[in-house]
PDB file of N, CA and C in Angstrom:
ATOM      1  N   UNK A   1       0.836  -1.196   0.000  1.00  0.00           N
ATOM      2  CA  UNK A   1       0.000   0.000   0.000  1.00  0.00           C
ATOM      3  C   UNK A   1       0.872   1.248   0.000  1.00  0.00           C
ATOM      4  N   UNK A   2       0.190   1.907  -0.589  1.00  0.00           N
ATOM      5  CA  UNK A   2       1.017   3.450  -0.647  1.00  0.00           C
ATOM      6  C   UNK A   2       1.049   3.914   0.102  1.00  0.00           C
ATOM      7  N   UNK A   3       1.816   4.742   1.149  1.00  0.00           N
ATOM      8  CA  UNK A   3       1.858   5.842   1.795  1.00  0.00           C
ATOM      9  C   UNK A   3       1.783   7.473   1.914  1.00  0.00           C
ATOM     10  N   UNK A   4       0.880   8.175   2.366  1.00  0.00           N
ATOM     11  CA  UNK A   4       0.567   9.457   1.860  1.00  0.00           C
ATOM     12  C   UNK A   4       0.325  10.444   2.926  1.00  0.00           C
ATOM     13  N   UNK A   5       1.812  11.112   3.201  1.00  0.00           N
ATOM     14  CA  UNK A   5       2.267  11.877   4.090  1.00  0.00           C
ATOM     15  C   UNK A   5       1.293  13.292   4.182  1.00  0.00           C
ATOM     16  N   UNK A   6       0.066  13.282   4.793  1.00  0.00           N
ATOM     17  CA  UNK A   6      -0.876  14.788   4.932  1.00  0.00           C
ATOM     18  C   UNK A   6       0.013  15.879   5.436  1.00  0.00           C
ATOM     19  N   UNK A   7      -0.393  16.921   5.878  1.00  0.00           N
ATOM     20  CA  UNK A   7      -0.072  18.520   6.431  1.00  0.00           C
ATOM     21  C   UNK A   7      -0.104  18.478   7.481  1.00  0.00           C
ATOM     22  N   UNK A   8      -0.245  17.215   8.438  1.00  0.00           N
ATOM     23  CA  UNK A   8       0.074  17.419   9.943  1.00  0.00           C
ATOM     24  C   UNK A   8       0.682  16.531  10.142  1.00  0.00           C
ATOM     25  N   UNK A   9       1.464  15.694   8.976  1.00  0.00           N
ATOM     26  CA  UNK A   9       2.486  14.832   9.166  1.00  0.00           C
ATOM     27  C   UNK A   9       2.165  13.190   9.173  1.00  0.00           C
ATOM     28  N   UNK A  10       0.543  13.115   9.230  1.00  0.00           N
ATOM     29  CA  UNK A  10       0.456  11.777   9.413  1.00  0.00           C
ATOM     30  C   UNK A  10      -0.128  10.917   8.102  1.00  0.00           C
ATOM     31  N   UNK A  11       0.623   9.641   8.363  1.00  0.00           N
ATOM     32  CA  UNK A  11       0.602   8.758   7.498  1.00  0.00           C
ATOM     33  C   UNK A  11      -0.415   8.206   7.351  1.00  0.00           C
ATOM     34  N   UNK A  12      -0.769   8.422   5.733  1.00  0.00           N
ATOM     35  CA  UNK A  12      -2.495   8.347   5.119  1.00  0.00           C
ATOM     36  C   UNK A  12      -2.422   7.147   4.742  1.00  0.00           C
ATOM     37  N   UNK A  13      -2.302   5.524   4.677  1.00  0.00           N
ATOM     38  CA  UNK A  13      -2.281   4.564   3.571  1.00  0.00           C
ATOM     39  C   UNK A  13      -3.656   3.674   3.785  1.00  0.00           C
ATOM     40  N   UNK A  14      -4.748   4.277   4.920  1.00  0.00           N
ATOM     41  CA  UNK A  14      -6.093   3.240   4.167  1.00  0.00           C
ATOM     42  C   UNK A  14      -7.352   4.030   3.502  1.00  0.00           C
ATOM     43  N   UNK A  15      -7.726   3.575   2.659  1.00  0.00           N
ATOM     44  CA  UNK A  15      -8.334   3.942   1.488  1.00  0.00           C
ATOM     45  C   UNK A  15     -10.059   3.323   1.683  1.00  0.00           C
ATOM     46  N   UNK A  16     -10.524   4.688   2.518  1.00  0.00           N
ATOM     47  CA  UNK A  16     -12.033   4.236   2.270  1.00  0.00           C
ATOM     48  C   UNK A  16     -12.770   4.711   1.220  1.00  0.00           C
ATOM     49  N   UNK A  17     -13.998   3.946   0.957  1.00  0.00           N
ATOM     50  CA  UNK A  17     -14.443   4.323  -0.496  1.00  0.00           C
ATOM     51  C   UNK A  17     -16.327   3.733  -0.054  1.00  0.00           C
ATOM     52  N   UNK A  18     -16.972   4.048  -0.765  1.00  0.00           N
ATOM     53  CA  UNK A  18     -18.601   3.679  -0.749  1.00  0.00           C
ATOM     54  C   UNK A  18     -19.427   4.096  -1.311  1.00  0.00           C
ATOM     55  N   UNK A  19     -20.294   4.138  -1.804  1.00  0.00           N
ATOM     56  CA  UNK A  19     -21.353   4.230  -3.064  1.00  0.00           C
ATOM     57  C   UNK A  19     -22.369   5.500  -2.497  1.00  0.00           C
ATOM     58  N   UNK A  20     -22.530   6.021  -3.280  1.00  0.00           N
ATOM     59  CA  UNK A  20     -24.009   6.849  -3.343  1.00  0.00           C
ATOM     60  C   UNK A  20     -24.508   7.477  -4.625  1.00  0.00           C
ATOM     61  N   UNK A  21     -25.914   7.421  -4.440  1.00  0.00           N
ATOM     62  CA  UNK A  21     -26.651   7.682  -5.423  1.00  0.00           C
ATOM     63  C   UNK A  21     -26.044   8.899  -6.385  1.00  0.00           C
ATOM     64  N   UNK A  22     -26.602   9.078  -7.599  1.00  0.00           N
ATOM     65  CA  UNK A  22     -26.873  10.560  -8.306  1.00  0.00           C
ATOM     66  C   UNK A  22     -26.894  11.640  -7.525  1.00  0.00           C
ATOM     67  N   UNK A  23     -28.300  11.603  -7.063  1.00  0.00           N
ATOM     68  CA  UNK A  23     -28.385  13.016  -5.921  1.00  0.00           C
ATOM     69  C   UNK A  23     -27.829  13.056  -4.943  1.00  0.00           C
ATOM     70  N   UNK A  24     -27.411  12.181  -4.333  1.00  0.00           N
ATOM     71  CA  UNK A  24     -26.603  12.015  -3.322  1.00  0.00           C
ATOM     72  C   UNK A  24     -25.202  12.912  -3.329  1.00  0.00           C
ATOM     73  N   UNK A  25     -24.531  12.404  -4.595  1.00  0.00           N
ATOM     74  CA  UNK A  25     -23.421  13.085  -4.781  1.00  0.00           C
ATOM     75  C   UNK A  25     -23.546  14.183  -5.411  1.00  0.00           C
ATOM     76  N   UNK A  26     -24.323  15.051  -6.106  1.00  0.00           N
ATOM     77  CA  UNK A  26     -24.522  15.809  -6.438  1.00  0.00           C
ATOM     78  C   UNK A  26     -24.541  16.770  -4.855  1.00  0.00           C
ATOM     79  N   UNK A  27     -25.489  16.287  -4.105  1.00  0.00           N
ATOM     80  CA  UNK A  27     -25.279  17.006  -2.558  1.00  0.00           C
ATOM     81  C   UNK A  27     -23.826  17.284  -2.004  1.00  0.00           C
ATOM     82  N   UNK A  28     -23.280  15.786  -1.794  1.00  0.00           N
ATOM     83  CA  UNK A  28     -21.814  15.946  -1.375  1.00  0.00           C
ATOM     84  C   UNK A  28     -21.234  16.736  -1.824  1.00  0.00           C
ATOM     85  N   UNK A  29     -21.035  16.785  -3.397  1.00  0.00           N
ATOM     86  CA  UNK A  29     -20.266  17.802  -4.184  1.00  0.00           C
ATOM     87  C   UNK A  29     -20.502  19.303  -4.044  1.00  0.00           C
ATOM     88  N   UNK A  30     -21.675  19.605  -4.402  1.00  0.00           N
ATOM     89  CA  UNK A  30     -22.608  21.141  -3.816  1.00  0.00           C
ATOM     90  C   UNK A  30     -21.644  21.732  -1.944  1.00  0.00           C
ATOM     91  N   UNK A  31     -22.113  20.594  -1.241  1.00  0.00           N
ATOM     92  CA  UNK A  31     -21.243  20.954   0.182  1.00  0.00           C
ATOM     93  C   UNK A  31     -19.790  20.949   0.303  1.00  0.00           C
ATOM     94  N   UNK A  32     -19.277  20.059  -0.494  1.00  0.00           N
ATOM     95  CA  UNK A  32     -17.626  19.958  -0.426  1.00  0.00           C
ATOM     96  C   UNK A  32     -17.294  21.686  -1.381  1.00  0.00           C
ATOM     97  N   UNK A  33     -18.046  21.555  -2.246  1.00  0.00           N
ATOM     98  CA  UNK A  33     -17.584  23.052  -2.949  1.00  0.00           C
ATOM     99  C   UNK A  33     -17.955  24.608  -2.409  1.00  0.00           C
ATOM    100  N   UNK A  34     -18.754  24.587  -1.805  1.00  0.00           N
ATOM    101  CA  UNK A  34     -19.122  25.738  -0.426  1.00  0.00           C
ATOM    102  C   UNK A  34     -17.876  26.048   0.468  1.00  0.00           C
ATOM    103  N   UNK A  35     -17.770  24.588   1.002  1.00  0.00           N
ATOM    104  CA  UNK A  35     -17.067  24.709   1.952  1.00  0.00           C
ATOM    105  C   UNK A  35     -15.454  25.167   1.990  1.00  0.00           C
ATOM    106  N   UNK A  36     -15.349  25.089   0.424  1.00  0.00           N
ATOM    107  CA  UNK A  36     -13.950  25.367   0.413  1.00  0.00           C
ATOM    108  C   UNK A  36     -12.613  23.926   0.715  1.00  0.00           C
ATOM    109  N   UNK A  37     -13.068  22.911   1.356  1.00  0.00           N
ATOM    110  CA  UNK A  37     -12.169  21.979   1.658  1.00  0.00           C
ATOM    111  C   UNK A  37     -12.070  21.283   0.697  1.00  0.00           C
ATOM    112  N   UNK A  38     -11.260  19.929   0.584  1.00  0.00           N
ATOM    113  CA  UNK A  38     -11.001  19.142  -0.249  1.00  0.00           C
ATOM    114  C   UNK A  38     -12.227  18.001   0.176  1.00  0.00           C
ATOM    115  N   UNK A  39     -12.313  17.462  -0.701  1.00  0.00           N
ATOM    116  CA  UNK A  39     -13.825  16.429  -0.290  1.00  0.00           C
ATOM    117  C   UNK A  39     -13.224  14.947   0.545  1.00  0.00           C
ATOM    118  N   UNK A  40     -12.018  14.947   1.125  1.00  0.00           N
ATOM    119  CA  UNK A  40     -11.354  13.972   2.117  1.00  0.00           C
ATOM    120  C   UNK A  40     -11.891  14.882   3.352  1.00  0.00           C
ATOM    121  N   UNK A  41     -10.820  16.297   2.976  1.00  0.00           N
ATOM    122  CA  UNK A  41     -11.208  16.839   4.854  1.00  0.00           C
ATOM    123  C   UNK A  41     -12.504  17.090   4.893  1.00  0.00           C
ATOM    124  N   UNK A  42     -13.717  17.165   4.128  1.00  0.00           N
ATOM    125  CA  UNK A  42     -14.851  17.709   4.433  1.00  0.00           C
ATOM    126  C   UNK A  42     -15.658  16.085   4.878  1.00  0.00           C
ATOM    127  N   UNK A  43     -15.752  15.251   3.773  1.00  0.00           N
ATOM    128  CA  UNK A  43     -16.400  14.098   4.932  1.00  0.00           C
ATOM    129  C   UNK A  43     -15.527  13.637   5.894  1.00  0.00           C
ATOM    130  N   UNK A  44     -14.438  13.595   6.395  1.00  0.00           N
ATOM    131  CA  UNK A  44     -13.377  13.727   7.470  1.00  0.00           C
ATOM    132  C   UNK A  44     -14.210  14.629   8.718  1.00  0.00           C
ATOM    133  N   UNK A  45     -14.105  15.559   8.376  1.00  0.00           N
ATOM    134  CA  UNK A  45     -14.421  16.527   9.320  1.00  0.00           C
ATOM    135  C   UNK A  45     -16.306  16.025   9.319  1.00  0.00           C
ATOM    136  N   UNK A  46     -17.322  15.961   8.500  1.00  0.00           N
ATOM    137  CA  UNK A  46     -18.551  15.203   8.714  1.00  0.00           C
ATOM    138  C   UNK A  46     -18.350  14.398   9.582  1.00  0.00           C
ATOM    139  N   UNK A  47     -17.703  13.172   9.034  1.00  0.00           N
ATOM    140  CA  UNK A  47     -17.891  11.898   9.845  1.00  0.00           C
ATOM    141  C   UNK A  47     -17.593  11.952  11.512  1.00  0.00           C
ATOM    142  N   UNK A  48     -16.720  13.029  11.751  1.00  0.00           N
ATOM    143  CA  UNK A  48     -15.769  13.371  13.012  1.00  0.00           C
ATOM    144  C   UNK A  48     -17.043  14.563  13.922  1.00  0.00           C
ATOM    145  N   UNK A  49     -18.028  14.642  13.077  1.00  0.00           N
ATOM    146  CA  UNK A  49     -18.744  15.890  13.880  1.00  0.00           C
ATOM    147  C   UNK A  49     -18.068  16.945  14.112  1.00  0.00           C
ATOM    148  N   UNK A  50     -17.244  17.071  13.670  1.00  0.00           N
ATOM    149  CA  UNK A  50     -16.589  18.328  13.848  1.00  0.00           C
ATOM    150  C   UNK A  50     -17.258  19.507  12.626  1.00  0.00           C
ATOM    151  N   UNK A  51     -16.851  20.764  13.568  1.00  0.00           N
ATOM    152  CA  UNK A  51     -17.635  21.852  12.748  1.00  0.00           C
ATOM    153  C   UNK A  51     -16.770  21.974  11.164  1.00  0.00           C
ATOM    154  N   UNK A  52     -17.293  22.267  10.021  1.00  0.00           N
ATOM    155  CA  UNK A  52     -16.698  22.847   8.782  1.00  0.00           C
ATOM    156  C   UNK A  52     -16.793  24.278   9.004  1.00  0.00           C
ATOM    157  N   UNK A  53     -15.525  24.617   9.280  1.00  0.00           N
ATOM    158  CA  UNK A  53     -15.479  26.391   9.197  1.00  0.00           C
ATOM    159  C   UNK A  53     -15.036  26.908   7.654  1.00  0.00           C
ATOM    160  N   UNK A  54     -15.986  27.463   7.116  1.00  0.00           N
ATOM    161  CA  UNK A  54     -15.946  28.182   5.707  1.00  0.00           C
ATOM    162  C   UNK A  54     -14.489  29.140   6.145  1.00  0.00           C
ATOM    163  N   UNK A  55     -13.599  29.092   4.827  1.00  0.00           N
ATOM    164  CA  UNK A  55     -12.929  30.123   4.702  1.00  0.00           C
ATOM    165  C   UNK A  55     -12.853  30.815   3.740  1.00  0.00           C
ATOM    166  N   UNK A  56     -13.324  32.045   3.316  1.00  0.00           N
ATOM    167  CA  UNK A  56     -13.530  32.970   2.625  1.00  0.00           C
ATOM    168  C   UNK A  56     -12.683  32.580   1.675  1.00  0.00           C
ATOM    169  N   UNK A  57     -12.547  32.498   0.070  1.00  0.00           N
ATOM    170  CA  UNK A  57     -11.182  32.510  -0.851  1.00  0.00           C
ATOM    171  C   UNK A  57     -12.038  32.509  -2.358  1.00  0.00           C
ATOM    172  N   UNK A  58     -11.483  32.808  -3.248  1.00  0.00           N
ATOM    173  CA  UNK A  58     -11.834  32.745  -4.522  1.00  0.00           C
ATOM    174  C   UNK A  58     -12.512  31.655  -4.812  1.00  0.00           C
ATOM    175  N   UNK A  59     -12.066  30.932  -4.952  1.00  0.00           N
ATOM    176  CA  UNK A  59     -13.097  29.206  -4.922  1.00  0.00           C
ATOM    177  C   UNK A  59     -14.310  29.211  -4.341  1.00  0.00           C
ATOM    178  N   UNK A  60     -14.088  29.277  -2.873  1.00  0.00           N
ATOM    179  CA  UNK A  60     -15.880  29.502  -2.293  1.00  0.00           C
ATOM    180  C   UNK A  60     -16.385  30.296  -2.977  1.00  0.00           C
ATOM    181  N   UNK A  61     -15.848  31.798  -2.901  1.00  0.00           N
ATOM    182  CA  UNK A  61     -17.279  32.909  -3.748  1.00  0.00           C
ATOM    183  C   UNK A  61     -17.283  32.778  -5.308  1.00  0.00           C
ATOM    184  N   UNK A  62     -16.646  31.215  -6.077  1.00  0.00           N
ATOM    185  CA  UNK A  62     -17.456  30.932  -7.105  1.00  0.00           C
ATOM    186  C   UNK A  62     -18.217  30.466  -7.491  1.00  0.00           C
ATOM    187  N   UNK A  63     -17.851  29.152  -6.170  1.00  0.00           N
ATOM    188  CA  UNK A  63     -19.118  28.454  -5.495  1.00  0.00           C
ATOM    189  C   UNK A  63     -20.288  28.872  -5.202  1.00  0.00           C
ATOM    190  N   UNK A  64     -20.154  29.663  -4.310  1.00  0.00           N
ATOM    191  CA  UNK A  64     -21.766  30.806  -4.045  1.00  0.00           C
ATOM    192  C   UNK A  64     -22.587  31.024  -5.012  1.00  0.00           C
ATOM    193  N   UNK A  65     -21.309  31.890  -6.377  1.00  0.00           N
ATOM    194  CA  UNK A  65     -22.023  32.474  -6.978  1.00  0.00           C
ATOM    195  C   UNK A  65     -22.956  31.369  -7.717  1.00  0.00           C
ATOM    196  N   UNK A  66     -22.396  30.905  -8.168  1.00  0.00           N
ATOM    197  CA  UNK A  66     -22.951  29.427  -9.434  1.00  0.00           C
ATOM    198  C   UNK A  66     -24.068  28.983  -8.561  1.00  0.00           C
ATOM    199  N   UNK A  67     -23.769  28.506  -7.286  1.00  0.00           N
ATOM    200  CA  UNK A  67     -24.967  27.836  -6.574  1.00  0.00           C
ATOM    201  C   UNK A  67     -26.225  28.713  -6.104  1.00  0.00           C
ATOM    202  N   UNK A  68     -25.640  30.041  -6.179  1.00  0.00           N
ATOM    203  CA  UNK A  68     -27.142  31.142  -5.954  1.00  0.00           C
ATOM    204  C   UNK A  68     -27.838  31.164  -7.606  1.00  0.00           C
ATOM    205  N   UNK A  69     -27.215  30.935  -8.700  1.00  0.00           N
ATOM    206  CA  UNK A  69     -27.499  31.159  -9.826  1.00  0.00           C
ATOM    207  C   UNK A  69     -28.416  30.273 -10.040  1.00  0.00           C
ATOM    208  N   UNK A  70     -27.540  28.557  -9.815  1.00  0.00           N
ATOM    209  CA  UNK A  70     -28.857  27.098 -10.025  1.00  0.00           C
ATOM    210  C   UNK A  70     -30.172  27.914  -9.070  1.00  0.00           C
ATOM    211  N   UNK A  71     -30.214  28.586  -8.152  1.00  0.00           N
ATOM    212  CA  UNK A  71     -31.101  28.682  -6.824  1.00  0.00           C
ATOM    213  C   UNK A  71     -32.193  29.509  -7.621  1.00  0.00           C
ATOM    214  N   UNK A  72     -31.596  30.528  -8.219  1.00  0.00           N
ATOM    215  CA  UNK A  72     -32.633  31.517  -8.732  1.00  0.00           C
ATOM    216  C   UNK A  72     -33.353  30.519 -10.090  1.00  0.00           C
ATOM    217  N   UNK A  73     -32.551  30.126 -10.686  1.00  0.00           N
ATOM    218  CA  UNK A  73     -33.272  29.537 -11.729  1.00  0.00           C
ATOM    219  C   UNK A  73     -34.298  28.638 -11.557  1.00  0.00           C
ATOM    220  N   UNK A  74     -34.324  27.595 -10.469  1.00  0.00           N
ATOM    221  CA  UNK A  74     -34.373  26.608 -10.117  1.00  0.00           C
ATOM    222  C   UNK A  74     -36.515  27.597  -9.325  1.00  0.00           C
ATOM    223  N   UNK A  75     -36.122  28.201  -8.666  1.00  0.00           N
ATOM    224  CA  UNK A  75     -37.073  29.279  -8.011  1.00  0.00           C
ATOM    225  C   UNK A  75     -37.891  29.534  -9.023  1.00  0.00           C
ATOM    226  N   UNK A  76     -37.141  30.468 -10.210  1.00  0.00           N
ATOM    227  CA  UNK A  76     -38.156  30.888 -11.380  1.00  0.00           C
ATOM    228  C   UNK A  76     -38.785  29.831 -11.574  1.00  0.00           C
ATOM    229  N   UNK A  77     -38.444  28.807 -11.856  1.00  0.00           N
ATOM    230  CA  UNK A  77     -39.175  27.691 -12.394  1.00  0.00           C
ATOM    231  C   UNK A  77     -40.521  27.311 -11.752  1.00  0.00           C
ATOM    232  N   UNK A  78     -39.987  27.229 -10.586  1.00  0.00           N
ATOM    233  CA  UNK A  78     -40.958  26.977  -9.479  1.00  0.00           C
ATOM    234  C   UNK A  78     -42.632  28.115  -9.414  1.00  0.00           C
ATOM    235  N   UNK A  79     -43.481  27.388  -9.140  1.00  0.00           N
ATOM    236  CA  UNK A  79     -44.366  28.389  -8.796  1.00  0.00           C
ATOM    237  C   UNK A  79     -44.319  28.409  -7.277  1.00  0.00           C
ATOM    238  N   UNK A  80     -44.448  27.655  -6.463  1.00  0.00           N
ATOM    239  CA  UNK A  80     -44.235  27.275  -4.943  1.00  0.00           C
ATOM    240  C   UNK A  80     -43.225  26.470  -4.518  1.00  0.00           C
ATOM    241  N   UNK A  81     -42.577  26.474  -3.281  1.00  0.00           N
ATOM    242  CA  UNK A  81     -41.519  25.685  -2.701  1.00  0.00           C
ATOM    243  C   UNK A  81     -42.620  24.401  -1.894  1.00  0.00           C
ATOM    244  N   UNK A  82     -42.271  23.417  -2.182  1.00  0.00           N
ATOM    245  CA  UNK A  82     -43.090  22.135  -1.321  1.00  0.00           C
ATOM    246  C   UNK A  82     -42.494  21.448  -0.779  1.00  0.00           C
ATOM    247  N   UNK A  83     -42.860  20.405  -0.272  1.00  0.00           N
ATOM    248  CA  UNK A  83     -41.837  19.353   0.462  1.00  0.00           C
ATOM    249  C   UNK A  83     -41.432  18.467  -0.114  1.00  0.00           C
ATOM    250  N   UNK A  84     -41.548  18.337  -1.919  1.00  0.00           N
ATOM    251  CA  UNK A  84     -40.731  17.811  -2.878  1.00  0.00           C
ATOM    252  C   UNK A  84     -39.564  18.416  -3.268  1.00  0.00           C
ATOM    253  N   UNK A  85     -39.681  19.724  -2.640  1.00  0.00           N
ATOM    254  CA  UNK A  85     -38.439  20.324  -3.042  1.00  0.00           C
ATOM    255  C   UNK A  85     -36.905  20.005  -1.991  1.00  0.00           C
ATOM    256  N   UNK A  86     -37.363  19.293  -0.850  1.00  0.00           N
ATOM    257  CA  UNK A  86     -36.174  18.839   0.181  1.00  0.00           C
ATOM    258  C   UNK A  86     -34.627  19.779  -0.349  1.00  0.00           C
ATOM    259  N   UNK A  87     -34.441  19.121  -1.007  1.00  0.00           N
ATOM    260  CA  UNK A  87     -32.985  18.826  -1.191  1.00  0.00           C
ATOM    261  C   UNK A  87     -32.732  20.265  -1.902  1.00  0.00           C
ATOM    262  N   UNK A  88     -33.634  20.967  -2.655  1.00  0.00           N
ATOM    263  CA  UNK A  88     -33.204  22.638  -2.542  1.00  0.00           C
ATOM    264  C   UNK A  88     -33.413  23.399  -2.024  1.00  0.00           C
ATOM    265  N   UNK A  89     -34.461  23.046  -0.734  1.00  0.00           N
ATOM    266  CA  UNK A  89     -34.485  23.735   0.530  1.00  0.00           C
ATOM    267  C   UNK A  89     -33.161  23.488   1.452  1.00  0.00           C
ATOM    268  N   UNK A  90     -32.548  22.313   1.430  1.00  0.00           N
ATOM    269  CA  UNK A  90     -31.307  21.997   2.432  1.00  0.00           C
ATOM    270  C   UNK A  90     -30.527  22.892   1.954  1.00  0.00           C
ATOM    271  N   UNK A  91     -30.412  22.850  -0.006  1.00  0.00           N
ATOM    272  CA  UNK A  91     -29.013  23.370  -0.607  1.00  0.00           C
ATOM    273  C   UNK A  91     -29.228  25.388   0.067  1.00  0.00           C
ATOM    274  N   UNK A  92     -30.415  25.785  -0.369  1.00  0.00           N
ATOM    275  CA  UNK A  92     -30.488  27.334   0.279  1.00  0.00           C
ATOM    276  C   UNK A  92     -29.982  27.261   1.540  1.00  0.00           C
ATOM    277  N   UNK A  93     -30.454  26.678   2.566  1.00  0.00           N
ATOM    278  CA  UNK A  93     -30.051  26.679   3.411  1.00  0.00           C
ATOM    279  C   UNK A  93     -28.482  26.947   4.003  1.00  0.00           C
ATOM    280  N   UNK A  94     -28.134  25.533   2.959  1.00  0.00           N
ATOM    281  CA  UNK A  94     -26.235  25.658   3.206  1.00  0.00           C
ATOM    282  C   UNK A  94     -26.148  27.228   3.185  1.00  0.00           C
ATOM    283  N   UNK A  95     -26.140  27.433   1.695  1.00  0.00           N
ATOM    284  CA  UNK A  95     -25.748  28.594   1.085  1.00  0.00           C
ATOM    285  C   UNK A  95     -25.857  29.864   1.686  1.00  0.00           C
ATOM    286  N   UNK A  96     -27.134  30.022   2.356  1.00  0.00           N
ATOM    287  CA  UNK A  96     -27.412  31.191   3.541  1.00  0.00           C
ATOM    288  C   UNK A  96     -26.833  31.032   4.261  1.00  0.00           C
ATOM    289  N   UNK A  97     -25.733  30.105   5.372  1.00  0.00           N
ATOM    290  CA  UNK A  97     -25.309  29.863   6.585  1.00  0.00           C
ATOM    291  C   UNK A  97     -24.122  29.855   6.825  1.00  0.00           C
ATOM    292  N   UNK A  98     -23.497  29.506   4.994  1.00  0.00           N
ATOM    293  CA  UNK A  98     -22.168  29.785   4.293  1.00  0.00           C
ATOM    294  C   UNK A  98     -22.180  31.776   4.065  1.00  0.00           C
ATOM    295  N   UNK A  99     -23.263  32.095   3.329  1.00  0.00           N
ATOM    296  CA  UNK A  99     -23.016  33.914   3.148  1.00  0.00           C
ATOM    297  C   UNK A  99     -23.317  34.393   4.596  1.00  0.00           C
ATOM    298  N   UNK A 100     -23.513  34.156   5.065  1.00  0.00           N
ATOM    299  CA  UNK A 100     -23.867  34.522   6.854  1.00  0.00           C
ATOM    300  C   UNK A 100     -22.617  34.577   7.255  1.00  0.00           C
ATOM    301  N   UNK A 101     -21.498  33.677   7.459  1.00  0.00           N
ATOM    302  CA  UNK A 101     -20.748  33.603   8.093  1.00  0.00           C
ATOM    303  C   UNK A 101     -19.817  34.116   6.974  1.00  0.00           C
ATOM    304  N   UNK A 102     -19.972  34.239   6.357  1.00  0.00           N
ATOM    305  CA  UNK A 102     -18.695  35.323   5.260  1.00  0.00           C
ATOM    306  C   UNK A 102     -18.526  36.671   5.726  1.00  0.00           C
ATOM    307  N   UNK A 103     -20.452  36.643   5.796  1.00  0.00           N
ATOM    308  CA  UNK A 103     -20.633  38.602   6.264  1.00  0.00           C
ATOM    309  C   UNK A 103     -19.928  38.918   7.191  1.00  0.00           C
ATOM    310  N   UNK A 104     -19.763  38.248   8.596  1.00  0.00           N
ATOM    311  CA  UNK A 104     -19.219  38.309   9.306  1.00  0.00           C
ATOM    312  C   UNK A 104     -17.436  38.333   9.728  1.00  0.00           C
ATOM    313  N   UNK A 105     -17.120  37.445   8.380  1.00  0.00           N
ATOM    314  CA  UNK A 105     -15.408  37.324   8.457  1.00  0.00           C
ATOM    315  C   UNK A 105     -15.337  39.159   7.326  1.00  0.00           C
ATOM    316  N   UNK A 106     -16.001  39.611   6.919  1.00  0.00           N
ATOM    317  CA  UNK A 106     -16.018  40.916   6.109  1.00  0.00           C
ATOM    318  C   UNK A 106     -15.389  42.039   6.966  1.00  0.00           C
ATOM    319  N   UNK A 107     -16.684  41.864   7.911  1.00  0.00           N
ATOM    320  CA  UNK A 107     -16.697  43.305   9.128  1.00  0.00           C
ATOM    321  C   UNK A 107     -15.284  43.521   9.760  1.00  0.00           C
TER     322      UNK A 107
END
């Protein structure tokens, strides 16, 4: 097995892996790209309960932008928000809680 020396020095060599749906990963991906992390430290940091602290950088606020863009479109479309809509009520959600805490690293 390979060995794969991380940023706090410790030795990476087991390799978890597991299936999920379409939408599923489409979610993961949407949150790993908000968040700014690499999609190891972000389900890392999931699985660990530990908090994901957004850090402000070019990447996130392209993220934002693109994901407020699907949001508006996604809205127009819409005549009402229902409880079929789950999973773009969660994604607003992120996205508000992610620009929330930006506003704040601003001030």
């Amino acid at each position: 097995m390979d060995k794969n020396l991380d940023y706090k020095g410790r030795w990476r060599n087991k390799t978890v892996a597991f299936r999920v749906s379409e939408d599923e990963g489409k979610l993961i991906d949407k949150c790993v790209a908000l968040s700014g992390l690499s999609k190891q430290d972000y389900i890392i940091r999931r699985l660990q309960c530990r908090d994901v602290v957004v850090q402000g950088n070019p990447r996130v606020y392209k993220a934002l932008r693109n994901q407020m863009a699907e949001i508006y479109e996604e809205l127009k479309r819409l005549e009402s928000v229902s409880g079929a809509n789950d999973e773009l009520l969660y994604t607003i959600q992120l996205v508000a809680e992610t620009m929330n805490g930006l506003k704040g690293e601003c001030e």
